[in-house]
N, C-alpha and C. Protein backbone atom coordinates (compact mmCIF):
# COMPACT_ATOMS: atom_id res chain seq x y z
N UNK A 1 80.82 -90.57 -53.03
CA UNK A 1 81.34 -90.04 -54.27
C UNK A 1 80.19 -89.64 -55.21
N UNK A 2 79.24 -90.65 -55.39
CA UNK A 2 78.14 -90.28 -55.83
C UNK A 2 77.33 -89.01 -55.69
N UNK A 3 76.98 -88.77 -53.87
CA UNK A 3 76.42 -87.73 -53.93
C UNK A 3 77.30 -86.21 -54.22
N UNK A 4 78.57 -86.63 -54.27
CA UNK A 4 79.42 -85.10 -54.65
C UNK A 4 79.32 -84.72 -55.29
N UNK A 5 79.41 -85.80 -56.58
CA UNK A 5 79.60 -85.69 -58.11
C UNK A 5 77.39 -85.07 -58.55
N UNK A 6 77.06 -85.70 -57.76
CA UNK A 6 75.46 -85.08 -57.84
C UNK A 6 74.98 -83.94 -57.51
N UNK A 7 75.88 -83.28 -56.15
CA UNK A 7 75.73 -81.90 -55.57
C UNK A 7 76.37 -81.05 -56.64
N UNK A 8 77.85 -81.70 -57.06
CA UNK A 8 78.55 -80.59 -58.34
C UNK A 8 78.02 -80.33 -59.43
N UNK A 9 77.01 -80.96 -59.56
CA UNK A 9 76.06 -81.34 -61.27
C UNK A 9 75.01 -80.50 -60.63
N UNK A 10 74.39 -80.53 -59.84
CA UNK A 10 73.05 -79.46 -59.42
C UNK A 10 73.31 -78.00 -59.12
N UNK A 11 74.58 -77.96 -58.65
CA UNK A 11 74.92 -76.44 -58.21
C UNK A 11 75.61 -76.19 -59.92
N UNK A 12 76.11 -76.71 -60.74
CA UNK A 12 76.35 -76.13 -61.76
C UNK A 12 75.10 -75.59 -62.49
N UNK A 13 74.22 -76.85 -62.86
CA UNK A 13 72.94 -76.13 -62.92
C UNK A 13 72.11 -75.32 -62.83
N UNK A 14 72.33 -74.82 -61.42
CA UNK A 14 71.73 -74.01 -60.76
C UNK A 14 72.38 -72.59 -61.40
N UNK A 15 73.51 -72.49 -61.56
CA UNK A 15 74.69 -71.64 -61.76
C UNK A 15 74.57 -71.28 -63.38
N UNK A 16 74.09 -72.19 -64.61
CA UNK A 16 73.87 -71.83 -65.70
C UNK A 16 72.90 -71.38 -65.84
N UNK A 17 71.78 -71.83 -64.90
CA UNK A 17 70.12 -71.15 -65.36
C UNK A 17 69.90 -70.04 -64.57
N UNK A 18 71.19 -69.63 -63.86
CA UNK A 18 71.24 -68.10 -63.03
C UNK A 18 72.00 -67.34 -64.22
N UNK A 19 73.15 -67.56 -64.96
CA UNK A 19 73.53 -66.92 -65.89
C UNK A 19 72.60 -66.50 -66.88
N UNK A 20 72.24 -67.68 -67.25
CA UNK A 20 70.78 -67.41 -68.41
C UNK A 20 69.80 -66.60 -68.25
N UNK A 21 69.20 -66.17 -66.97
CA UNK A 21 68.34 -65.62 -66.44
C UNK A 21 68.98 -64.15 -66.37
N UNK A 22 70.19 -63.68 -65.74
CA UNK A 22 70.88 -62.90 -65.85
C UNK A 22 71.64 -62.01 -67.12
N UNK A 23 71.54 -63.23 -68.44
CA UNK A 23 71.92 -62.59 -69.46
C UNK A 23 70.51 -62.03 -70.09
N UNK A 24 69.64 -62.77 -69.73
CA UNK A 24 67.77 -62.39 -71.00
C UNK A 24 68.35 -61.10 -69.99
N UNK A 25 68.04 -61.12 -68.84
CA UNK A 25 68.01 -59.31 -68.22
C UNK A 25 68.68 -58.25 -68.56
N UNK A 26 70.22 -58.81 -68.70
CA UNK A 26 70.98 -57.84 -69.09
C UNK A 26 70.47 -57.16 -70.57
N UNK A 27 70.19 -58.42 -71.61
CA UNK A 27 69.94 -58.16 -72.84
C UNK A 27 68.61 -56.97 -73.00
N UNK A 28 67.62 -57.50 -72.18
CA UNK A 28 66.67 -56.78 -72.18
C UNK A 28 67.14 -55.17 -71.62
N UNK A 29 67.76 -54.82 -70.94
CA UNK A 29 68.13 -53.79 -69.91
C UNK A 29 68.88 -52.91 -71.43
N UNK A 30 69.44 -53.53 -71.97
CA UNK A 30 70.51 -53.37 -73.01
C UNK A 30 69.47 -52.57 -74.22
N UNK A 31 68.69 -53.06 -74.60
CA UNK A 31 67.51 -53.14 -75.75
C UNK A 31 67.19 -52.02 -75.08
N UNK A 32 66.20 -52.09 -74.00
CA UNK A 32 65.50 -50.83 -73.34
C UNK A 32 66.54 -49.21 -73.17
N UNK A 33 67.45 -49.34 -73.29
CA UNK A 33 68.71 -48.40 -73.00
C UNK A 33 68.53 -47.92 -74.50
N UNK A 34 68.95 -48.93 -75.41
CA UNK A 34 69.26 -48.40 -76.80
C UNK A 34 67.81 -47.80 -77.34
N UNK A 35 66.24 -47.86 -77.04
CA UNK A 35 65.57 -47.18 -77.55
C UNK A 35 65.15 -45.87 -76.79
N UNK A 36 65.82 -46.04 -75.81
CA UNK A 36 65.82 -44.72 -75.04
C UNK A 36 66.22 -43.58 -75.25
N UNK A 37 67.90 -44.13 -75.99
CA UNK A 37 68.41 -43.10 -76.66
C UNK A 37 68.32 -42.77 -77.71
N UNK A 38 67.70 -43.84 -78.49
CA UNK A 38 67.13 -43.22 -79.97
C UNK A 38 66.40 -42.13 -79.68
N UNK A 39 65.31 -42.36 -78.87
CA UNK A 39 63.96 -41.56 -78.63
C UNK A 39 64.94 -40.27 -78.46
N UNK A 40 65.93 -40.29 -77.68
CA UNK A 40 66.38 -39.37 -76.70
C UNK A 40 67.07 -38.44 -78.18
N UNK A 41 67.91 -38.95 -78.68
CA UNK A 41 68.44 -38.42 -80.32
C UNK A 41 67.46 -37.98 -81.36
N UNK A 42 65.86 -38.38 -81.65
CA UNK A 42 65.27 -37.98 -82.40
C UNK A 42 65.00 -36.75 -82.16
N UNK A 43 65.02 -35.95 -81.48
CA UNK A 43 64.03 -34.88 -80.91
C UNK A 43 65.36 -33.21 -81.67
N UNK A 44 65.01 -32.62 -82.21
CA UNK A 44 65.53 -31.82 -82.57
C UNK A 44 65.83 -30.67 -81.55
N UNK A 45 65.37 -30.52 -80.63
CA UNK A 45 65.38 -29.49 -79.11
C UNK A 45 66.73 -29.82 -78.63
N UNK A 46 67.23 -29.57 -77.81
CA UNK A 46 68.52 -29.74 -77.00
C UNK A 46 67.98 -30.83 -75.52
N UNK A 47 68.24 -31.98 -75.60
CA UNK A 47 67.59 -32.70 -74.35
C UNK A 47 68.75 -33.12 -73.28
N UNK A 48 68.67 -32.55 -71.83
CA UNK A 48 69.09 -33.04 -71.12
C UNK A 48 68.64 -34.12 -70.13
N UNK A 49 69.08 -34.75 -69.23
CA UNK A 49 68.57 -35.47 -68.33
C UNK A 49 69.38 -34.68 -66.79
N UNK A 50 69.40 -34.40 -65.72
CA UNK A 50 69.92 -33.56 -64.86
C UNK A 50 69.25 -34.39 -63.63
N UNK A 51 70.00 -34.27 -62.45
CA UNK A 51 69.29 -34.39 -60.80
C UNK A 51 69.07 -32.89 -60.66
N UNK A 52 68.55 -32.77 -60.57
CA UNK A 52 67.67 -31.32 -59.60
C UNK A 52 68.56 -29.95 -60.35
N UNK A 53 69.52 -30.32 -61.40
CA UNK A 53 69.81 -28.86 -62.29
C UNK A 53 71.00 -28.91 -61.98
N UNK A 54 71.62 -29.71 -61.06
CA UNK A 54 73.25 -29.73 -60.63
C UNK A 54 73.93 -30.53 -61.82
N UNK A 55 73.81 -31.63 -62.31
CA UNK A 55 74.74 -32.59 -62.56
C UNK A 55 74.09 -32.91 -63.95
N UNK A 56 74.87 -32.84 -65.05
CA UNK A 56 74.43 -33.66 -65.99
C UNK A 56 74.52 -35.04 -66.35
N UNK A 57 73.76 -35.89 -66.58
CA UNK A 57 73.54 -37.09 -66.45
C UNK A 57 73.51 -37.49 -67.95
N UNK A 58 72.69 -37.60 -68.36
CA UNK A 58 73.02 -37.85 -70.11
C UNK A 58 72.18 -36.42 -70.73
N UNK A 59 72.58 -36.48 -72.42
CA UNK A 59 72.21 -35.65 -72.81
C UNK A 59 72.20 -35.84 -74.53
N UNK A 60 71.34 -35.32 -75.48
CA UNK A 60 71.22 -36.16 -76.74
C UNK A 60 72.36 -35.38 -77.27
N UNK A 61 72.39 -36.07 -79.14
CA UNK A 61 73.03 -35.35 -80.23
C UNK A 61 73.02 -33.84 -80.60
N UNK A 62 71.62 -33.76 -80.23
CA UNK A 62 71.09 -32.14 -80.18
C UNK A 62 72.17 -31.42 -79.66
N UNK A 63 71.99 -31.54 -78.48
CA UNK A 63 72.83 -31.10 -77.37
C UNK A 63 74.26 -31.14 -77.68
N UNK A 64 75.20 -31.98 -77.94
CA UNK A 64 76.49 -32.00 -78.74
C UNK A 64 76.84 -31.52 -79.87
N UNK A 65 75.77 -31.66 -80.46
CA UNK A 65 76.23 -30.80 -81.81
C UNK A 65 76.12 -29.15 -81.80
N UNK A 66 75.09 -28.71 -80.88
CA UNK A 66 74.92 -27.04 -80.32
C UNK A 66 76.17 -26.84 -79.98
N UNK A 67 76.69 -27.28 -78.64
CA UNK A 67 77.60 -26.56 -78.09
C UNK A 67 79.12 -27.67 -78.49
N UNK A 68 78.91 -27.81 -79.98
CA UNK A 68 80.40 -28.70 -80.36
C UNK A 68 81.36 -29.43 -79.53
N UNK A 69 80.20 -30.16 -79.17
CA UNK A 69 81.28 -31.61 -77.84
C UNK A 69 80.74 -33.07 -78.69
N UNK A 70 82.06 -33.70 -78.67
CA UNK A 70 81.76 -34.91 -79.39
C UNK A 70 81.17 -35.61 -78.05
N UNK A 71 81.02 -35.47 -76.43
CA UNK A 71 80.75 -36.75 -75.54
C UNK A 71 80.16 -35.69 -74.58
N UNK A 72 79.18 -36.26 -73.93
CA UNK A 72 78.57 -35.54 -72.67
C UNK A 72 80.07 -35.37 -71.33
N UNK A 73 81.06 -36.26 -71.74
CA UNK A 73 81.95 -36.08 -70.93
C UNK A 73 83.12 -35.04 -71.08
N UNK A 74 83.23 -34.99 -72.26
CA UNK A 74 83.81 -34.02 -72.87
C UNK A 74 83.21 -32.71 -72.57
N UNK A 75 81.84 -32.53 -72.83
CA UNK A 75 81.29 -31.43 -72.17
C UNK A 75 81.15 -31.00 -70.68
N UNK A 76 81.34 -31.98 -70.30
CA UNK A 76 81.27 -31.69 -68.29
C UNK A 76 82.81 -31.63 -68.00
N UNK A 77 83.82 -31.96 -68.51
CA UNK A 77 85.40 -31.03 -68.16
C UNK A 77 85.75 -30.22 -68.35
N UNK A 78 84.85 -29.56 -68.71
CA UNK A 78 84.63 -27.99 -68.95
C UNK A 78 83.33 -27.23 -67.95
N UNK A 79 82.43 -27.96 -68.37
CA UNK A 79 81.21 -27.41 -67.58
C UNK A 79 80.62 -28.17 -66.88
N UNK A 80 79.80 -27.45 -65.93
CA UNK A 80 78.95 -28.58 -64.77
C UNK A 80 77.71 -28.68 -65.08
N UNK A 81 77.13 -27.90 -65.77
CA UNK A 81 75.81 -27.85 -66.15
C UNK A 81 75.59 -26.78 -67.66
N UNK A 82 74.15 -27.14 -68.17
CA UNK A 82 73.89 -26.28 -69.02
C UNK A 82 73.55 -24.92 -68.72
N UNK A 83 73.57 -24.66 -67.41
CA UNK A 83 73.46 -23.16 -66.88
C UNK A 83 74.37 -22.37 -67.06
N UNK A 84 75.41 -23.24 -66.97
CA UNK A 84 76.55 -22.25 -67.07
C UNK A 84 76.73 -21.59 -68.31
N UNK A 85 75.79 -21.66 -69.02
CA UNK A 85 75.77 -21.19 -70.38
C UNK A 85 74.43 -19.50 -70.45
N UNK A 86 73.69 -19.98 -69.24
CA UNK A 86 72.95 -18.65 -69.33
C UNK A 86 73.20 -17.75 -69.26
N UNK A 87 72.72 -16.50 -70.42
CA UNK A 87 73.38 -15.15 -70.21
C UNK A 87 72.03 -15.07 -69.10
N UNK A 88 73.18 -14.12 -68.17
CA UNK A 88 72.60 -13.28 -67.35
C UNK A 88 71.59 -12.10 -67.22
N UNK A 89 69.95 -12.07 -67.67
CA UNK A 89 69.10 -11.05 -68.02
C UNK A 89 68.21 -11.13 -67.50
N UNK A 90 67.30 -10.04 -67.24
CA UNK A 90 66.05 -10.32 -66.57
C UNK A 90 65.05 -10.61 -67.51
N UNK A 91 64.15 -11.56 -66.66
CA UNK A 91 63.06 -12.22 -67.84
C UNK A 91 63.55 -14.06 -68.07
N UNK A 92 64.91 -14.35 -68.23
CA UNK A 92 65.81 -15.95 -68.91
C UNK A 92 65.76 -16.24 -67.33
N UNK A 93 66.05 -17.55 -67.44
CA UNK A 93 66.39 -18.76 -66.29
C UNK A 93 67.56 -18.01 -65.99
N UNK A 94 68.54 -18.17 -64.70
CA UNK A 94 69.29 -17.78 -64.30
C UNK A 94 69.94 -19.33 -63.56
N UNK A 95 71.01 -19.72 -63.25
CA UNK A 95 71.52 -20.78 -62.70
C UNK A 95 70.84 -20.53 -61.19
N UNK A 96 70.84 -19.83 -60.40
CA UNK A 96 70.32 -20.03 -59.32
C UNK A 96 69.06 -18.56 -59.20
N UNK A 97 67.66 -19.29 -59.11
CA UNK A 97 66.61 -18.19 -58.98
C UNK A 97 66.02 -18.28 -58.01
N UNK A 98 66.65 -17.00 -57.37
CA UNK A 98 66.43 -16.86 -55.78
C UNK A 98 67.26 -17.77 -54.79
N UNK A 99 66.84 -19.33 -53.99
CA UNK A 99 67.67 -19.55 -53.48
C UNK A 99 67.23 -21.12 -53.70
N UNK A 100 66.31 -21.07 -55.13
CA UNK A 100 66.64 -22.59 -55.98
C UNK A 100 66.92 -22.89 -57.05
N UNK A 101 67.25 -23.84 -57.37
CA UNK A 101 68.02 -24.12 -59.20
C UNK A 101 67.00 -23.57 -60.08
N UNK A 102 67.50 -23.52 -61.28
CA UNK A 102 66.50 -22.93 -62.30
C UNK A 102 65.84 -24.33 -62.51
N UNK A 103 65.98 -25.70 -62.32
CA UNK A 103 65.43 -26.86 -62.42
C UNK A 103 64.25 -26.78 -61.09
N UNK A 104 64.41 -26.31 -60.05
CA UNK A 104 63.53 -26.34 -58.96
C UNK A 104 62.21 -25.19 -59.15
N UNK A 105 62.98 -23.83 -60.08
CA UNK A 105 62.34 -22.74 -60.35
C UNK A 105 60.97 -23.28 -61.38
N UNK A 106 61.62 -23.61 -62.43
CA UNK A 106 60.45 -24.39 -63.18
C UNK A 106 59.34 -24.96 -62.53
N UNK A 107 59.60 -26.73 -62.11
CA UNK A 107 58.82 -27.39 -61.38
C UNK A 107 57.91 -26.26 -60.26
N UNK A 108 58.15 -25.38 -59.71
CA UNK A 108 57.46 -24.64 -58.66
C UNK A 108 56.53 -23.79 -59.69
N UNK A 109 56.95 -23.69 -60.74
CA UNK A 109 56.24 -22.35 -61.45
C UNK A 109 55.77 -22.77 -62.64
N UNK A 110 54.65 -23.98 -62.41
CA UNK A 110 54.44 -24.53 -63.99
C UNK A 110 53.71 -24.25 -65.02
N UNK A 111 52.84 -22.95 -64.68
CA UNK A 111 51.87 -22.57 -65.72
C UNK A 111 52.99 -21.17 -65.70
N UNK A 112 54.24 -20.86 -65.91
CA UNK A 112 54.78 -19.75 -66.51
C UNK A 112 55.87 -20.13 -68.06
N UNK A 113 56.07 -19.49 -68.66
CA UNK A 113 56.40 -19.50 -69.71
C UNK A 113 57.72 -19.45 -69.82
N UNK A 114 59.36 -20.26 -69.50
CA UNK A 114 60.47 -20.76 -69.23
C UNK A 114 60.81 -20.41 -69.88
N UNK A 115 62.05 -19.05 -70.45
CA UNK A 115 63.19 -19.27 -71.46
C UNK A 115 64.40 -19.17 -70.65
N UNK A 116 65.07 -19.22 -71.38
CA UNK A 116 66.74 -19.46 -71.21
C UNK A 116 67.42 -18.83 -72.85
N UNK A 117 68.54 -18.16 -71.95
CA UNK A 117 69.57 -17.21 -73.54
C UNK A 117 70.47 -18.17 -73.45
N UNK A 118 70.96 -18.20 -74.33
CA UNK A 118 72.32 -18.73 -74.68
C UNK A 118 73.08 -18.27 -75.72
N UNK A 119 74.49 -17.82 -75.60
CA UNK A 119 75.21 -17.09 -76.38
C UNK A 119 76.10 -18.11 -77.10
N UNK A 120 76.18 -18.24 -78.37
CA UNK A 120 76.59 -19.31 -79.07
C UNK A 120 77.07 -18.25 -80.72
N UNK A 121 78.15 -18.15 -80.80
CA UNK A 121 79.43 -18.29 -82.20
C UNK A 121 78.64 -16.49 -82.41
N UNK A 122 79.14 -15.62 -81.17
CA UNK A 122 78.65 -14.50 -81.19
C UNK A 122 76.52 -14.22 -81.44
N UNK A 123 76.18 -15.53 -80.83
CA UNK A 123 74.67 -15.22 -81.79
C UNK A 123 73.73 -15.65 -80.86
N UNK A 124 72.66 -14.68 -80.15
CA UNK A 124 72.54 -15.27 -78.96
C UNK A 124 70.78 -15.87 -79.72
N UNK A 125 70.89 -17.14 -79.11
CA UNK A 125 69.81 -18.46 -78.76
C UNK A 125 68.99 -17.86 -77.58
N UNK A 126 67.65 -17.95 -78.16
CA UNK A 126 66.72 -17.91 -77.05
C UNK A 126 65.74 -19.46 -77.02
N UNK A 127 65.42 -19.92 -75.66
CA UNK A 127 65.30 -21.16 -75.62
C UNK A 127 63.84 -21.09 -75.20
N UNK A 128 62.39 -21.80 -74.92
CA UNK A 128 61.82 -22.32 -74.23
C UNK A 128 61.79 -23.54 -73.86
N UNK A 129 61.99 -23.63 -72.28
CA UNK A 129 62.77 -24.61 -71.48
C UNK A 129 61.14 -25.56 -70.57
N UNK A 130 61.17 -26.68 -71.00
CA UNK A 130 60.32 -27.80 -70.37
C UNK A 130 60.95 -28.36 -69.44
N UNK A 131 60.43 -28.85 -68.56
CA UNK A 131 60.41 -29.94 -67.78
C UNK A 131 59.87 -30.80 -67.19
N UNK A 132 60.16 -32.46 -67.50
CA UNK A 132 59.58 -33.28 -66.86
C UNK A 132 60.57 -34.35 -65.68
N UNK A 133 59.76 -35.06 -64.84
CA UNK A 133 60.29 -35.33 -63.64
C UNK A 133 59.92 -36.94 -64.19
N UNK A 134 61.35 -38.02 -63.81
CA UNK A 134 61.00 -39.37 -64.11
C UNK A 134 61.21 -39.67 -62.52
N UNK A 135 60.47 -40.28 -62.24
CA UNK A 135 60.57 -40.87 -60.54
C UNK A 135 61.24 -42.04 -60.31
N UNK A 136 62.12 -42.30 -59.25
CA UNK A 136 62.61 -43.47 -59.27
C UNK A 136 62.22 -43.57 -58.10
N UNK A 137 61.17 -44.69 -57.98
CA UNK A 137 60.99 -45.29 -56.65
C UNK A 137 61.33 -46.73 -55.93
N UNK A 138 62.85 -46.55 -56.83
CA UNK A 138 63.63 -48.03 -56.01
C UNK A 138 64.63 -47.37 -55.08
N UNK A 139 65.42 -46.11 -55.88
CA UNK A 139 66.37 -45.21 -55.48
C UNK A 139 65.90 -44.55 -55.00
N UNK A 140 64.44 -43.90 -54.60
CA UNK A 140 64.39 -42.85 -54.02
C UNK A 140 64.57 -41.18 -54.56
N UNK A 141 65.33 -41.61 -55.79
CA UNK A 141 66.34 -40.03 -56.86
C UNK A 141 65.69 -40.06 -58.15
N UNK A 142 64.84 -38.80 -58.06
CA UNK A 142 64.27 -38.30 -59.40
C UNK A 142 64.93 -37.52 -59.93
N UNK A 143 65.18 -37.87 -61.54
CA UNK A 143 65.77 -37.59 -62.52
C UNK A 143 65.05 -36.55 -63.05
N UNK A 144 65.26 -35.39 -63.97
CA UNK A 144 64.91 -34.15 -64.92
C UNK A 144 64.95 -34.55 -66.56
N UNK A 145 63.98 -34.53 -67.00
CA UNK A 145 64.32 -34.56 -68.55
C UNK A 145 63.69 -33.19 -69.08
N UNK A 146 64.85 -32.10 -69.51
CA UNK A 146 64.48 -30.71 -69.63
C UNK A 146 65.19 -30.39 -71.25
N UNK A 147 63.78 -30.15 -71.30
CA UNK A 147 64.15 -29.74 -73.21
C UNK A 147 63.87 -28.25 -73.50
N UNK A 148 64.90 -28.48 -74.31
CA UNK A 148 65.53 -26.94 -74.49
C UNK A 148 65.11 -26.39 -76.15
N UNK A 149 63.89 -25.92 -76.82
CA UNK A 149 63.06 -25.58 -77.49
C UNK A 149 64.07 -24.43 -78.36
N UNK A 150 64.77 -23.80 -79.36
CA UNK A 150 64.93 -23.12 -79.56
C UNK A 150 64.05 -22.74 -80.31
N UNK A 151 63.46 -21.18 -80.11
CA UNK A 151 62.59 -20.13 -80.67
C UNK A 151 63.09 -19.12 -81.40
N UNK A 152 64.82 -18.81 -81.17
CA UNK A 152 65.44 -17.71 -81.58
C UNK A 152 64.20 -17.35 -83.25
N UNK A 153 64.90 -18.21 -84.25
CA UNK A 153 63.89 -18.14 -85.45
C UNK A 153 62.52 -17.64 -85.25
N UNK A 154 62.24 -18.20 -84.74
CA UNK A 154 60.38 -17.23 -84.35
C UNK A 154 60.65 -16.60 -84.15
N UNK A 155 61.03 -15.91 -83.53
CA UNK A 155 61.28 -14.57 -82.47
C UNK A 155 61.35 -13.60 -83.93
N UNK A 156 62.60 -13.65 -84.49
CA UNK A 156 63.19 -13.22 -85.55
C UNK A 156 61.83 -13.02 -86.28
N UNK A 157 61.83 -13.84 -86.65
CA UNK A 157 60.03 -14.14 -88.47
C UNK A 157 59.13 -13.06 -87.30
N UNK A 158 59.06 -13.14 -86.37
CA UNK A 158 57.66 -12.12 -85.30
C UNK A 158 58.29 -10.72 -85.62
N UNK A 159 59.30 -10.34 -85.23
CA UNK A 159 59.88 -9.11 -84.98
C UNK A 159 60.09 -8.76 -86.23
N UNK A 160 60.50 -9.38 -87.94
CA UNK A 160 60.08 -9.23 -88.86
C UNK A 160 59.11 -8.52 -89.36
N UNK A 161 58.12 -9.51 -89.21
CA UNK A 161 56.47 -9.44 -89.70
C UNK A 161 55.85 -8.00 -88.97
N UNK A 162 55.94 -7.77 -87.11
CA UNK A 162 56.32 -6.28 -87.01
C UNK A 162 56.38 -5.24 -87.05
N UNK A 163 57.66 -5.77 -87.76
CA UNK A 163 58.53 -4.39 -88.80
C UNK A 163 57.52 -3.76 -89.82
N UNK A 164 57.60 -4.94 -91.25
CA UNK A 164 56.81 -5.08 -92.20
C UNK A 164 55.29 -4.28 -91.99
N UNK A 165 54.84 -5.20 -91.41
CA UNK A 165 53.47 -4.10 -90.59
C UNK A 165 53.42 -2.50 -90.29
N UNK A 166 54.17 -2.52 -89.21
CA UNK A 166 54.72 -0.86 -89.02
C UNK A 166 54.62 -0.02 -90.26
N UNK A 167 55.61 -0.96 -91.40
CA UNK A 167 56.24 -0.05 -92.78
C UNK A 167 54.83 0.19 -93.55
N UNK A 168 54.12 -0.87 -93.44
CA UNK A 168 52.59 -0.82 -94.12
C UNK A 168 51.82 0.04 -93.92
N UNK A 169 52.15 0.28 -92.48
CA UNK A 169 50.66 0.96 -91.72
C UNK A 169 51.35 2.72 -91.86
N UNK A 170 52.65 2.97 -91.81
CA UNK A 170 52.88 4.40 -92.31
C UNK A 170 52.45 4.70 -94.26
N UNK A 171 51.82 3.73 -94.72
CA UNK A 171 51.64 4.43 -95.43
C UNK A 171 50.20 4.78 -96.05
């Protein structure tokens, strides 16, 4: 009786300082998540996270408030990706360039200069598009964190200034 009541007292033991151990992790896992997405929300650019340009995975405030979706989920029952948003032109990212993602196109082509159009409330967005690669070498599956730069405004103040110039120099 003794040793039962001694085996049930050690395996409980065992069983609380596995919980405990299991909750610091979770907590920590929890913490590390929430400054991720701060980081991920500060950034004024449009930030996605993507596998290889197919699937959206998370994506900040930026990004929701552009294309007026209160939830990254809300936005993917509609769409599968942020490509599906590229106008079609020569020169912009295209959803498939040549016979790889515009996520594969990048990574292959890294000293070239990435935009992407986007047509938004009749007004078309021109983007310069980054990408970086987070590696997962438990899974094997590297993740995309591709930020989406809007320039439209420059573009505009350049093609301005220009103008202005031009008007100067005729006289």
């Amino acid at each position: 009786k003794k040793l039962f009541l001694i085996s049930l007292t050690t395996i409980l033991a065992i069983y609380l300082i596995i919980l405990y151990i299991f909750n610091m992790f979770y907590k920590q896992i929890s913490l590390q998540k929430n400054i991720a997405e701060k980081i991920l929300n500060s950034s004024n650019s449009l930030v996605i996270v993507t596998n290889s340009g197919k699937e959206l995975i998370q994506v900040n405030n930026t990004f929701l408030n552009f294309f007026e979706f209160k939830s990254i989920n809300e936005f993917k029952k509609q769409y599968r990706c942020i490509c599906d948003h590229f106008i079609k032109e020569d020169g912009f990212l295209q959803t498939i360039m040549g016979k790889i993602t515009w996520v594969e196109y990048i990574l292959n082509n890294p000293n070239k200069t990435h935009l992407a159009k986007i047509k938004k409330d009749d007004k078309f967005h021109i983007f310069k598009v980054f990408i970086n690669v987070v590696e997962d070498k438990v899974f094997n599956e590297n993740e995309f964190v591709s930020t989406f730069e809007d320039i439209t405004t420059e573009l505009e103040n350049e093609k301005a200034l220009l103008k202005a110039n031009e008007s100067k120099n005729q006289f």
